[in-house]
PDB file of N, CA and C in Angstrom:
ATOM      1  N   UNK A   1      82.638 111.353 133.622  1.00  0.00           N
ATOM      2  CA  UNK A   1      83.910 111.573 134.259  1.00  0.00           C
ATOM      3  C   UNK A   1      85.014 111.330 133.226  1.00  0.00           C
ATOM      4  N   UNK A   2      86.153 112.425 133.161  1.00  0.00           N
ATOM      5  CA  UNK A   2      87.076 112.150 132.300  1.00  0.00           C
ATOM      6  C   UNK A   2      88.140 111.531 133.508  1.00  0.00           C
ATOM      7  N   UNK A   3      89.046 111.410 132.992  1.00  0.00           N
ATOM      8  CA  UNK A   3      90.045 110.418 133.931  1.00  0.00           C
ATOM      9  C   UNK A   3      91.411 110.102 133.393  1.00  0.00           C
ATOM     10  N   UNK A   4      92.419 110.856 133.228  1.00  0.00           N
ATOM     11  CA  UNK A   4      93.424 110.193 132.265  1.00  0.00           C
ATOM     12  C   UNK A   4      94.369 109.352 133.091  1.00  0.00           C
ATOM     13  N   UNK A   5      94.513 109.458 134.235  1.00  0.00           N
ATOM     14  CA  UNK A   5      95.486 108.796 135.556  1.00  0.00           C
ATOM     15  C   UNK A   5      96.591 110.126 135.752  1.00  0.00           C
ATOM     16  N   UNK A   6      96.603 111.081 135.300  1.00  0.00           N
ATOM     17  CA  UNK A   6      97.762 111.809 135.242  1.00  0.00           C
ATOM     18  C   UNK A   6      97.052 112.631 136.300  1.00  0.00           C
ATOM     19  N   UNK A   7      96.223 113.562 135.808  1.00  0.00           N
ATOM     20  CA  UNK A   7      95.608 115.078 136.515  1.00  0.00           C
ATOM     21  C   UNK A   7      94.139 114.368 136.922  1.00  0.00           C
ATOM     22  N   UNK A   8      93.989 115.397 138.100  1.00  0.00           N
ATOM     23  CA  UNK A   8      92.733 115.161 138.358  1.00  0.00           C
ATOM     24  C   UNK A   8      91.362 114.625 137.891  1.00  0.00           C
ATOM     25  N   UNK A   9      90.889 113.231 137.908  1.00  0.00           N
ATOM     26  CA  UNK A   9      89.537 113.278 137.142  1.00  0.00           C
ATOM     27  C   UNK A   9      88.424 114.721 137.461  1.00  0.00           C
ATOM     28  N   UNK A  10      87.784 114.551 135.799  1.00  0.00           N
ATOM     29  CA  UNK A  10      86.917 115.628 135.950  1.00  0.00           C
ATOM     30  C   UNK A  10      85.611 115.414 135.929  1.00  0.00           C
ATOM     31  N   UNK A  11      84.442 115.744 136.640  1.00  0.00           N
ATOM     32  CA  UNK A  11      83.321 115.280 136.588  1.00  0.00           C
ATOM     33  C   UNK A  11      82.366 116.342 135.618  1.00  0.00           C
ATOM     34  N   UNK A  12      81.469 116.073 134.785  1.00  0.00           N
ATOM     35  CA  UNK A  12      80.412 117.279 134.494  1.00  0.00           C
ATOM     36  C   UNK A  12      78.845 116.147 134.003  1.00  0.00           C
ATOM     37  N   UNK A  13      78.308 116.945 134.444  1.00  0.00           N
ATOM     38  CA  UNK A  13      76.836 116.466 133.822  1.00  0.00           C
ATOM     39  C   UNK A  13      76.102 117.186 132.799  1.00  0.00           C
ATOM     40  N   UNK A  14      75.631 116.907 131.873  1.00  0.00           N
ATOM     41  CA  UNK A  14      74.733 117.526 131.116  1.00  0.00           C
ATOM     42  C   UNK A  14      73.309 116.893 130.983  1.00  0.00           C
ATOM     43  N   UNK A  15      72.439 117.255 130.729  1.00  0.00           N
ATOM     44  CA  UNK A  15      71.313 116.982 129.919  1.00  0.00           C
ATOM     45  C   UNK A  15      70.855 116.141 128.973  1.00  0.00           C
ATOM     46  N   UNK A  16      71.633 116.424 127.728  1.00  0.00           N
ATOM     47  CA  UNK A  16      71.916 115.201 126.662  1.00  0.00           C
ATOM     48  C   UNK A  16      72.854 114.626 126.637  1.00  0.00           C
ATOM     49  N   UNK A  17      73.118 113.445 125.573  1.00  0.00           N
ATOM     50  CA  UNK A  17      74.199 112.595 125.733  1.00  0.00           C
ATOM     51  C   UNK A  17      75.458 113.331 125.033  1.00  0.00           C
ATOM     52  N   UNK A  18      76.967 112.413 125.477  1.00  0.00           N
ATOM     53  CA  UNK A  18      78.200 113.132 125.012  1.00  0.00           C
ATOM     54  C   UNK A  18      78.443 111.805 124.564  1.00  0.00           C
ATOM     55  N   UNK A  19      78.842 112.360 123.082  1.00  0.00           N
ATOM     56  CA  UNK A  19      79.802 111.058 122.169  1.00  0.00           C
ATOM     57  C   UNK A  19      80.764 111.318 121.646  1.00  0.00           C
ATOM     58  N   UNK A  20      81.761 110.499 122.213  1.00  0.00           N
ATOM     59  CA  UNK A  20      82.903 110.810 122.292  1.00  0.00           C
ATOM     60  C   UNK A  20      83.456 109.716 120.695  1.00  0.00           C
ATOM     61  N   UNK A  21      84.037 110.426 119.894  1.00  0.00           N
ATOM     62  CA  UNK A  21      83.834 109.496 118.547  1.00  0.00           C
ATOM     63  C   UNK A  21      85.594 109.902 118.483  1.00  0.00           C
ATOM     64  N   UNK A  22      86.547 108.735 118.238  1.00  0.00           N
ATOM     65  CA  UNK A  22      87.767 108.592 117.618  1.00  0.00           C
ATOM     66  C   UNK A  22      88.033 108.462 115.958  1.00  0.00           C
ATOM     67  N   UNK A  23      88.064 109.131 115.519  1.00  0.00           N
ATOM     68  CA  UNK A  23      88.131 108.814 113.793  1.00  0.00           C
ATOM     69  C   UNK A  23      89.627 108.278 113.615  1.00  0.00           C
ATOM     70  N   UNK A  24      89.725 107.094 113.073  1.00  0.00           N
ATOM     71  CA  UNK A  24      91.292 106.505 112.561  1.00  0.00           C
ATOM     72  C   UNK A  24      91.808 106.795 111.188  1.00  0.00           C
ATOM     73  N   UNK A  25      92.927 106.905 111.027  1.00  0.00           N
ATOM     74  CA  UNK A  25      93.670 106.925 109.970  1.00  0.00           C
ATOM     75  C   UNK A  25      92.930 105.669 108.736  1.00  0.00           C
ATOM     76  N   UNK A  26      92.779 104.958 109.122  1.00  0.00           N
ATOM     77  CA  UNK A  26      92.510 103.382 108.478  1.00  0.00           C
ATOM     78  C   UNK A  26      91.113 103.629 108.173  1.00  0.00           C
ATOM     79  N   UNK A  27      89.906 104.055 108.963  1.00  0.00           N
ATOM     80  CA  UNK A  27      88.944 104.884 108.376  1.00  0.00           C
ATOM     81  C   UNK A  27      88.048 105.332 107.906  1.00  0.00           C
ATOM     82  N   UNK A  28      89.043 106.565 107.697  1.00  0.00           N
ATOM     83  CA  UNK A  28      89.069 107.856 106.743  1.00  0.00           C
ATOM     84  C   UNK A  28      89.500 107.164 105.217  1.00  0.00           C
ATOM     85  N   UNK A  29      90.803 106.307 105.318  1.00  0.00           N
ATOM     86  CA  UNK A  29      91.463 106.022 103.959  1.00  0.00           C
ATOM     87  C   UNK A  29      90.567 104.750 103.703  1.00  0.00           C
ATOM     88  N   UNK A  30      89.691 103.715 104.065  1.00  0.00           N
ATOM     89  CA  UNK A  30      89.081 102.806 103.803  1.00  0.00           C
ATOM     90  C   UNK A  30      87.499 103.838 103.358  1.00  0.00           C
ATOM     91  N   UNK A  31      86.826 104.729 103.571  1.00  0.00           N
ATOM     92  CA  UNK A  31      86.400 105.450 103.072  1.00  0.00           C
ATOM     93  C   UNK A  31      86.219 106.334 101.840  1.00  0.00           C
ATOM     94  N   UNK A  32      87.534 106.732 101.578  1.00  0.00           N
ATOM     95  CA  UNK A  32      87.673 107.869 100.198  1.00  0.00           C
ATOM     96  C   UNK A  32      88.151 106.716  99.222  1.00  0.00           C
ATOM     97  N   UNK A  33      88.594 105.500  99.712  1.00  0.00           N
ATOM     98  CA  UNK A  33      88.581 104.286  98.562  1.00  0.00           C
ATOM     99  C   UNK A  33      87.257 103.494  98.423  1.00  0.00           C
ATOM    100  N   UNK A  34      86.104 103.639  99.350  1.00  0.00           N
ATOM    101  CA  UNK A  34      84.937 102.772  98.658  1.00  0.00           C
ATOM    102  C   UNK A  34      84.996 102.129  99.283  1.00  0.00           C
ATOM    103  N   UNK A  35      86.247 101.233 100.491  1.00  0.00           N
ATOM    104  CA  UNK A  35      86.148  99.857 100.951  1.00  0.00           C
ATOM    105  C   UNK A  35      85.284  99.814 102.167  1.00  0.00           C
ATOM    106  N   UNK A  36      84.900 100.756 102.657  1.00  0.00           N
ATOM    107  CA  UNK A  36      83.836 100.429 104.413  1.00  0.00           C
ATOM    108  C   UNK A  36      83.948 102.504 104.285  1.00  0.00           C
ATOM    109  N   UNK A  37      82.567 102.272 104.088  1.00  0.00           N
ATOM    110  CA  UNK A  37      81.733 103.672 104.347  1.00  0.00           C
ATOM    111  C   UNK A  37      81.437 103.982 105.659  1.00  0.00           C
ATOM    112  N   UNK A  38      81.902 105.456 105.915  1.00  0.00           N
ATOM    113  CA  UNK A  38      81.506 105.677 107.520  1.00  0.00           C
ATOM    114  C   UNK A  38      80.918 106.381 107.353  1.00  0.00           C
ATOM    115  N   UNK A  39      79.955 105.911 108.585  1.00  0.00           N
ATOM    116  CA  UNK A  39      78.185 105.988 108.831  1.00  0.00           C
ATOM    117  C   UNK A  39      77.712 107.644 109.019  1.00  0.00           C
ATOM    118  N   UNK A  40      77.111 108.072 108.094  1.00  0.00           N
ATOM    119  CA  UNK A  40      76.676 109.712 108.277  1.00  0.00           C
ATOM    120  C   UNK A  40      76.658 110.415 109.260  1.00  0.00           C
ATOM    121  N   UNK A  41      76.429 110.124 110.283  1.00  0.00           N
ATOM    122  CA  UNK A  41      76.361 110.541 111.607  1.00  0.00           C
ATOM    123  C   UNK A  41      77.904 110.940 111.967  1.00  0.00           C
ATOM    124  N   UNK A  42      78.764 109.878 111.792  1.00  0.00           N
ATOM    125  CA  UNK A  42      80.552 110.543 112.149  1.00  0.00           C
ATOM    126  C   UNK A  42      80.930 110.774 110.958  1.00  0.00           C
ATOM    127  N   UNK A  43      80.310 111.283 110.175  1.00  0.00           N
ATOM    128  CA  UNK A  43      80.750 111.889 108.596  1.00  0.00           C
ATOM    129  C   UNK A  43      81.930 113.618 109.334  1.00  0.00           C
ATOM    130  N   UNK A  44      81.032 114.157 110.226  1.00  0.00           N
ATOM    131  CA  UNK A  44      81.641 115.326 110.315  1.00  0.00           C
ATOM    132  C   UNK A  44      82.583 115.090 111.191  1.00  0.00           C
ATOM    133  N   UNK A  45      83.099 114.213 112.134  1.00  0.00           N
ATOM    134  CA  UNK A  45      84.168 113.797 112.774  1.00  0.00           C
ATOM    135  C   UNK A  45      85.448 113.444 112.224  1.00  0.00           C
ATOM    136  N   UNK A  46      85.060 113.244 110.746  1.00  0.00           N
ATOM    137  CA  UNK A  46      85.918 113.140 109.772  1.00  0.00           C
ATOM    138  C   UNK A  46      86.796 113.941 108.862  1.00  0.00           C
ATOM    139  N   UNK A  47      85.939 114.883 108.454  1.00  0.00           N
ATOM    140  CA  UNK A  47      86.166 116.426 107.631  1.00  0.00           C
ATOM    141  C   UNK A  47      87.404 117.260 108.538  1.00  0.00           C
ATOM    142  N   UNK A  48      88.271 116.790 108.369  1.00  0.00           N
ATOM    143  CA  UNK A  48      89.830 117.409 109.531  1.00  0.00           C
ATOM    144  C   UNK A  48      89.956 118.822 109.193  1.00  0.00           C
ATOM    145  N   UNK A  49      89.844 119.080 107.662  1.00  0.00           N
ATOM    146  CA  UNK A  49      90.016 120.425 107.477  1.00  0.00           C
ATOM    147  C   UNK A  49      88.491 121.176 107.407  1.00  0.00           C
ATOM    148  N   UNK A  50      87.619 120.626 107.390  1.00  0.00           N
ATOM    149  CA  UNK A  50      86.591 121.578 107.944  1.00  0.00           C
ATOM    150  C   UNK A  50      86.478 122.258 106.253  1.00  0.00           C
ATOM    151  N   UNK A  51      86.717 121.530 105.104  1.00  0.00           N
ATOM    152  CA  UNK A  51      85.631 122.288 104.234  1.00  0.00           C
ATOM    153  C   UNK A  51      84.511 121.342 103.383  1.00  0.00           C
ATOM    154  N   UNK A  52      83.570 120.508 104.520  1.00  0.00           N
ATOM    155  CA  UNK A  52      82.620 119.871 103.898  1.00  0.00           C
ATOM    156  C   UNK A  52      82.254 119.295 103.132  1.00  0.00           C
ATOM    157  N   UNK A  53      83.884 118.811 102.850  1.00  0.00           N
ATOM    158  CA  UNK A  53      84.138 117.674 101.760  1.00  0.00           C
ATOM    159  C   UNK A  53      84.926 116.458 102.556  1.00  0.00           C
ATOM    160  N   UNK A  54      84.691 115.219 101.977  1.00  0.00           N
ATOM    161  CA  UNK A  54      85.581 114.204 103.050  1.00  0.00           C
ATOM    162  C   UNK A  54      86.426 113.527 102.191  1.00  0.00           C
ATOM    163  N   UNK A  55      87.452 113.608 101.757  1.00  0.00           N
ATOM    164  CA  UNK A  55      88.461 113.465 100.627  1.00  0.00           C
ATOM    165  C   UNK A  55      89.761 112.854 101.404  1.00  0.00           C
ATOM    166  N   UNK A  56      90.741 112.769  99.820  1.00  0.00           N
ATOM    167  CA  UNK A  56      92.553 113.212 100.624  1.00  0.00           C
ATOM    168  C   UNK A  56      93.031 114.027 101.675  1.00  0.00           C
ATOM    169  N   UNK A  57      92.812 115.317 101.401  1.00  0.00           N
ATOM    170  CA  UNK A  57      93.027 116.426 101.853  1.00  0.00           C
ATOM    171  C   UNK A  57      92.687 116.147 103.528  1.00  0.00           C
ATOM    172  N   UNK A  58      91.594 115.394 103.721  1.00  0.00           N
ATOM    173  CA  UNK A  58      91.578 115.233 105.534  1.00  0.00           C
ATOM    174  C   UNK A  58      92.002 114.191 106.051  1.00  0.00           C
ATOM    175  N   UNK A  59      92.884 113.130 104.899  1.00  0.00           N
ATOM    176  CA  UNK A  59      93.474 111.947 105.906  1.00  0.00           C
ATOM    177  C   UNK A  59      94.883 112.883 105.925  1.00  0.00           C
ATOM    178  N   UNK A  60      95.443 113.757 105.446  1.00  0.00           N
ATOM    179  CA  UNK A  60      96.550 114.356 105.285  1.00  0.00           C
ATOM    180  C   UNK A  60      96.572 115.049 106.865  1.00  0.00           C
ATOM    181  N   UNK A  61      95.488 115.780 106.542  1.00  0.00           N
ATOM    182  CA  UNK A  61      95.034 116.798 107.790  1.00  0.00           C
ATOM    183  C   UNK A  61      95.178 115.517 108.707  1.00  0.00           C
ATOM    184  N   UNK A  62      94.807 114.838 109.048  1.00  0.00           N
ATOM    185  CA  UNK A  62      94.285 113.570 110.163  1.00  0.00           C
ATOM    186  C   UNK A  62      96.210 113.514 110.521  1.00  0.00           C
ATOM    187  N   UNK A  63      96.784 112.472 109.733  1.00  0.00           N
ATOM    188  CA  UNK A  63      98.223 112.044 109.057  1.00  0.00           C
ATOM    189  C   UNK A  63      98.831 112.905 110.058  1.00  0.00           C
ATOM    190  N   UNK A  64      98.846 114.452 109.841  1.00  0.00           N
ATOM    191  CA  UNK A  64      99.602 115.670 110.358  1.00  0.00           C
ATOM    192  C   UNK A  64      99.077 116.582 111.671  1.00  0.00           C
ATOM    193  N   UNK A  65      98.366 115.869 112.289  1.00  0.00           N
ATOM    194  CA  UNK A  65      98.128 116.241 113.653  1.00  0.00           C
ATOM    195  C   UNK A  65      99.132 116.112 114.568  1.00  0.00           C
TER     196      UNK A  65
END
């Protein structure tokens, strides 16, 4: 169930699981410096611009949402 308090909650079911992953500003940039590596699995939750690199370029992208 989604639910924001505003509009209608929404219900759906699936089959497999849904993970719902938040990527932060703090990070992404604690990442492309070495200080706390994020875990392969939300590697692609990360990639903002979508070219399969996880750099500057996607805390910018992230930054400018």
């Amino acid at each position: 169930m989604i639910d924001d308090g505003v509009n209608p909650p929404v219900v759906s079911y699936s089959p497999g699981s849904v993970i719902i992953s938040r990527m932060t500003e703090e990070a992404v940039r604690n990442h492309i410096l070495g200080i706390e590596a994020i875990p392969p699995e939300r590697l692609p939750f990360a990639d903002f611009n979508n070219d399969g690199v996880l750099d500057i370029a996607d805390l910018i992208a992230l930054i400018n949402r």
